[in-house]
N, C-alpha and C. Protein backbone atom coordinates (compact mmCIF):
# COMPACT_ATOMS: atom_id res chain seq x y z
N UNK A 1 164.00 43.81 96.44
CA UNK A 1 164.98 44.29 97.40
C UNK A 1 164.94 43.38 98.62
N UNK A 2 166.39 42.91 99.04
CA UNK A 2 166.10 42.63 100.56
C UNK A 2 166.26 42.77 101.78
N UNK A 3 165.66 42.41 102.47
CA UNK A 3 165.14 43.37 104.05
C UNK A 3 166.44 43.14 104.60
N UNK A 4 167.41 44.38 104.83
CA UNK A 4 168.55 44.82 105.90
C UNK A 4 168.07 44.76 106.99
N UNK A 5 168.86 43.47 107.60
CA UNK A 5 169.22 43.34 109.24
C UNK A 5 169.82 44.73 110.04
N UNK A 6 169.46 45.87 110.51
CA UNK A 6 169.97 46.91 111.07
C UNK A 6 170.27 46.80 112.58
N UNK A 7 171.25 46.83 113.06
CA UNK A 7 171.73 46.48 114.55
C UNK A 7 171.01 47.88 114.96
N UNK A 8 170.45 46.99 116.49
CA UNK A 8 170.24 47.76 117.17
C UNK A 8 171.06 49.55 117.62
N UNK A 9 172.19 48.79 117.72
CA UNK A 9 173.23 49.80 118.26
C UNK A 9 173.93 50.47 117.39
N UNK A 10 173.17 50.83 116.08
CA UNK A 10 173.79 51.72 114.90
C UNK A 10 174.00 52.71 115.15
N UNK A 11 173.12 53.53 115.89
CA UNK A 11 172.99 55.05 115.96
C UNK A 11 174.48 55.02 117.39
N UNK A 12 174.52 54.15 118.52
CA UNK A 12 175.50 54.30 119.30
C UNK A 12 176.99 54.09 118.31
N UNK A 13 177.09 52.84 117.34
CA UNK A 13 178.54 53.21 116.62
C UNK A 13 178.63 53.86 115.52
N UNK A 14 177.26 54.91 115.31
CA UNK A 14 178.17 55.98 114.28
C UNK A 14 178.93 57.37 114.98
N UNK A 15 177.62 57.05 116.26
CA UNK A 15 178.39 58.09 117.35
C UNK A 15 179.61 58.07 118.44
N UNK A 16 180.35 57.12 117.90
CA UNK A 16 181.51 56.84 118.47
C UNK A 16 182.11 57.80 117.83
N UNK A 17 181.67 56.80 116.12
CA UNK A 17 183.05 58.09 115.43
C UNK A 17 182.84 59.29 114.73
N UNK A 18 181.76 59.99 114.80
CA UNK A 18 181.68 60.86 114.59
C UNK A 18 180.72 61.89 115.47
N UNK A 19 180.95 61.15 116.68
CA UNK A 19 180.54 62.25 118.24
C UNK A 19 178.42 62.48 117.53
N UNK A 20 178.40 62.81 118.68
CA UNK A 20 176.58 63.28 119.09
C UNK A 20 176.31 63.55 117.56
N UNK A 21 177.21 64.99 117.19
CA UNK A 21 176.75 66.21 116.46
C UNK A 21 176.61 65.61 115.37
N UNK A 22 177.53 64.71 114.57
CA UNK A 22 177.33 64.20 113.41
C UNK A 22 176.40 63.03 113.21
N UNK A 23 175.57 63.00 113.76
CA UNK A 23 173.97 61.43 113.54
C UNK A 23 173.26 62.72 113.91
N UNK A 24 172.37 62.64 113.00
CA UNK A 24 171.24 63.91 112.67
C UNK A 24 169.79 62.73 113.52
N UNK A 25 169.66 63.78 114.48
CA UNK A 25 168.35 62.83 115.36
C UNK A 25 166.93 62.26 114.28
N UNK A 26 166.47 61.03 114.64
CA UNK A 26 165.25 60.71 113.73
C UNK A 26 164.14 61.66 113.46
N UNK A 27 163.89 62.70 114.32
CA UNK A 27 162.71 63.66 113.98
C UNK A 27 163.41 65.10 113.57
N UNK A 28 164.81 64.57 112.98
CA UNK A 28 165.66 66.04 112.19
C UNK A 28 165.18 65.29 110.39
N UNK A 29 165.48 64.03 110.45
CA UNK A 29 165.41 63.56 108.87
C UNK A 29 164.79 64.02 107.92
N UNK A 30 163.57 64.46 108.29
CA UNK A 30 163.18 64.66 106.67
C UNK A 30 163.52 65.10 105.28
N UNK A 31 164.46 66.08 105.85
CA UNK A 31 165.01 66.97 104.82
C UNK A 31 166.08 65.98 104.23
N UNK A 32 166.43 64.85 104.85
CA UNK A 32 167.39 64.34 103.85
C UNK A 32 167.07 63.09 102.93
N UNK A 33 165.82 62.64 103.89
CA UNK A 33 164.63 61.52 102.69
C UNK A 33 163.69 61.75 102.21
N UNK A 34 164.04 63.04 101.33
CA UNK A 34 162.86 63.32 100.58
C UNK A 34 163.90 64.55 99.76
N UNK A 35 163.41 64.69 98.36
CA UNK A 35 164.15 65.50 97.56
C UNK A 35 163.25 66.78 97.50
N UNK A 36 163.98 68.20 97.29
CA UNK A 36 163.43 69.52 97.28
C UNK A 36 162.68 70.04 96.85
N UNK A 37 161.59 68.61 95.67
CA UNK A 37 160.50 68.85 95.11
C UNK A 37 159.41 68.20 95.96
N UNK A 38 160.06 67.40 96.59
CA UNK A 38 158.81 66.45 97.43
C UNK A 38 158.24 65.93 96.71
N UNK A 39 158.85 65.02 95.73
CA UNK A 39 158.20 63.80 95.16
C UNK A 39 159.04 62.69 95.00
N UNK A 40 160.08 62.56 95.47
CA UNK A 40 160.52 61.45 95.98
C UNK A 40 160.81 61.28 97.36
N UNK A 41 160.40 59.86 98.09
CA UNK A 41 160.47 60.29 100.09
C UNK A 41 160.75 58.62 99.95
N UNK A 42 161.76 58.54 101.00
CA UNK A 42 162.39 57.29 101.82
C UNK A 42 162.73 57.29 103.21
N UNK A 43 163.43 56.21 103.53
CA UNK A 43 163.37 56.14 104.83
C UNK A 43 165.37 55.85 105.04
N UNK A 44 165.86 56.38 105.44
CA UNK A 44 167.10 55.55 105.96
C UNK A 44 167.07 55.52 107.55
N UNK A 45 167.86 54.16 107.88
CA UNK A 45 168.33 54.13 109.12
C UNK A 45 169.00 54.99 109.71
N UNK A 46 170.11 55.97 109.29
CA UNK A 46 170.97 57.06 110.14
C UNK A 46 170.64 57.83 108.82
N UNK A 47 171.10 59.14 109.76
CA UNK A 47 171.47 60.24 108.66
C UNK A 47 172.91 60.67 109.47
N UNK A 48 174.33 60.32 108.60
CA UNK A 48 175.21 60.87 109.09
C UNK A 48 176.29 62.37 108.18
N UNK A 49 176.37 63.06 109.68
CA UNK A 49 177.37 64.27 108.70
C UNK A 49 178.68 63.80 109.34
N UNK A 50 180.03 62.92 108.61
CA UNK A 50 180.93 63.42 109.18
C UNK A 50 181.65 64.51 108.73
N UNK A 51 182.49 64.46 110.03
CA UNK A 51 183.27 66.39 109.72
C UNK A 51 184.37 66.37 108.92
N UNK A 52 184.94 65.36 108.65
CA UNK A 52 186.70 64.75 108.12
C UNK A 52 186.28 64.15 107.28
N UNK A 53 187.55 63.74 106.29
CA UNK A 53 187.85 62.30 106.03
C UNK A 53 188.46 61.46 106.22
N UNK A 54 188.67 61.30 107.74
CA UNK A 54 189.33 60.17 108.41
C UNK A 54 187.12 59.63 109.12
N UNK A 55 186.76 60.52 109.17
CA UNK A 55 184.88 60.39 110.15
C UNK A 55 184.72 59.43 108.56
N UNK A 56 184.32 59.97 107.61
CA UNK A 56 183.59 58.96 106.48
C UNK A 56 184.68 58.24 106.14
N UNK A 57 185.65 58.09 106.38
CA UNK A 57 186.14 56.10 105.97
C UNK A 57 185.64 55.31 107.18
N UNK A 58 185.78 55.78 107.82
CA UNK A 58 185.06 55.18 109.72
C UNK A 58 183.85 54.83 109.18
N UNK A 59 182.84 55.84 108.68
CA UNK A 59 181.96 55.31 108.79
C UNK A 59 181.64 54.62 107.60
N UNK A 60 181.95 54.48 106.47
CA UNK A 60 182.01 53.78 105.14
C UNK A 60 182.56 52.11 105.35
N UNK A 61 183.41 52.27 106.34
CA UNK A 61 184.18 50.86 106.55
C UNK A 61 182.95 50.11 107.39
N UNK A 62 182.13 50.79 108.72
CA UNK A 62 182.05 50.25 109.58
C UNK A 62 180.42 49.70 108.56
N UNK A 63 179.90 50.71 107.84
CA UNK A 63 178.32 50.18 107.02
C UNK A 63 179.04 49.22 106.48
N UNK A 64 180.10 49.49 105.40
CA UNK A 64 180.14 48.24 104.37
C UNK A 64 180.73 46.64 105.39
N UNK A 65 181.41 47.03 106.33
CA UNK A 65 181.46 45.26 107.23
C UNK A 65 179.52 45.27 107.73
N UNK A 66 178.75 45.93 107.84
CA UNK A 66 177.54 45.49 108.28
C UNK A 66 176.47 45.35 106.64
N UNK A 67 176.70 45.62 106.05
CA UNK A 67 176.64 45.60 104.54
C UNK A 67 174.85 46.22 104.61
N UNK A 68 174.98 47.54 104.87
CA UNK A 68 174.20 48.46 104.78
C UNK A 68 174.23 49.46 103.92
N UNK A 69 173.65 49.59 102.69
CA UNK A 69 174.17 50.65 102.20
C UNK A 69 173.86 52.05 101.99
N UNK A 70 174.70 52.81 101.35
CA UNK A 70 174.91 54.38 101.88
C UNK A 70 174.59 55.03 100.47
N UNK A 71 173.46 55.86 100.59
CA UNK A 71 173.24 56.96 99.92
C UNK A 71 173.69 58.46 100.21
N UNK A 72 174.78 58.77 99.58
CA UNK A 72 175.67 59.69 99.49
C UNK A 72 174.68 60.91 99.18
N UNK A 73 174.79 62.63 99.95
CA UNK A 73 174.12 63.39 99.33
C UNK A 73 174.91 64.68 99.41
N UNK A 74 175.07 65.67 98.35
CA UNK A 74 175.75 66.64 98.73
C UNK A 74 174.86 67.94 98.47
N UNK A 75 174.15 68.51 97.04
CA UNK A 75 173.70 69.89 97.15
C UNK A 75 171.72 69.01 97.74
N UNK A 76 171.77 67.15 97.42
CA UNK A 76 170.45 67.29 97.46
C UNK A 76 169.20 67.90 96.73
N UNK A 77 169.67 68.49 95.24
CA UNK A 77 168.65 68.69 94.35
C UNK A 77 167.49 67.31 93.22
N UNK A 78 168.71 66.38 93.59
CA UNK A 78 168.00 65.10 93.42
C UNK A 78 166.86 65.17 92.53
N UNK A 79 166.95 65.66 91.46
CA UNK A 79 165.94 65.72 90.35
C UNK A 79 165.55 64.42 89.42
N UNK A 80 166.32 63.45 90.22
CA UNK A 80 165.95 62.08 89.38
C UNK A 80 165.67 61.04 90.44
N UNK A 81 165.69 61.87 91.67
CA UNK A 81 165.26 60.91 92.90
C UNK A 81 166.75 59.93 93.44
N UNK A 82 167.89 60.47 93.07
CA UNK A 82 168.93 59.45 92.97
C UNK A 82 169.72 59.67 94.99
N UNK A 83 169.43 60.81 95.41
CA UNK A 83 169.88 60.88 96.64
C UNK A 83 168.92 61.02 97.89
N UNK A 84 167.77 60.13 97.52
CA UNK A 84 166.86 59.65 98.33
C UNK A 84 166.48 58.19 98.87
N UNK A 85 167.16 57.97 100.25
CA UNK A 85 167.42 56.71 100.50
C UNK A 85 166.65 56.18 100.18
């Protein structure tokens, strides 16, 4: 794998477009890098909720021009470890 360059100012432009509420603070994460058995655990740079889908093309456009990529999660039962960054 290779080492992603992460801009400093990630967490300020996801919160442009999808305000405070949607970037889940670094000591909220756990619950979303690590699956509900606790045997798979990662690390991502943001954890974002947007509220729309006008918020996730914003933010889908703005990772893929920084070519960061995005692990998608929705119920998070992740029994094969597949929605653990």
């Amino acid at each position: 794998m290779t080492d992603l360059s992460i801009p400093k100012d990630l967490s300020e432009r996801l919160k442009a477009i999808v305000g405070e509420r949607g970037v889940v603070a670094q000591d909220e994460r756990a619950a979303y890098e690590s699956d509900w058995r606790d045997a798979y655990h990662g690390h991502a740079a943001a954890v974002v909720r947007p509220a729309n889908t006008e918020e996730v093309s914003k933010v889908v456009a703005l990772l893929s021009q920084l070519r960061i990529p995005i692990v998608p999660q929705g119920g998070n039962t992740s029994l094969c470890g597949a929605s653990v960054p």
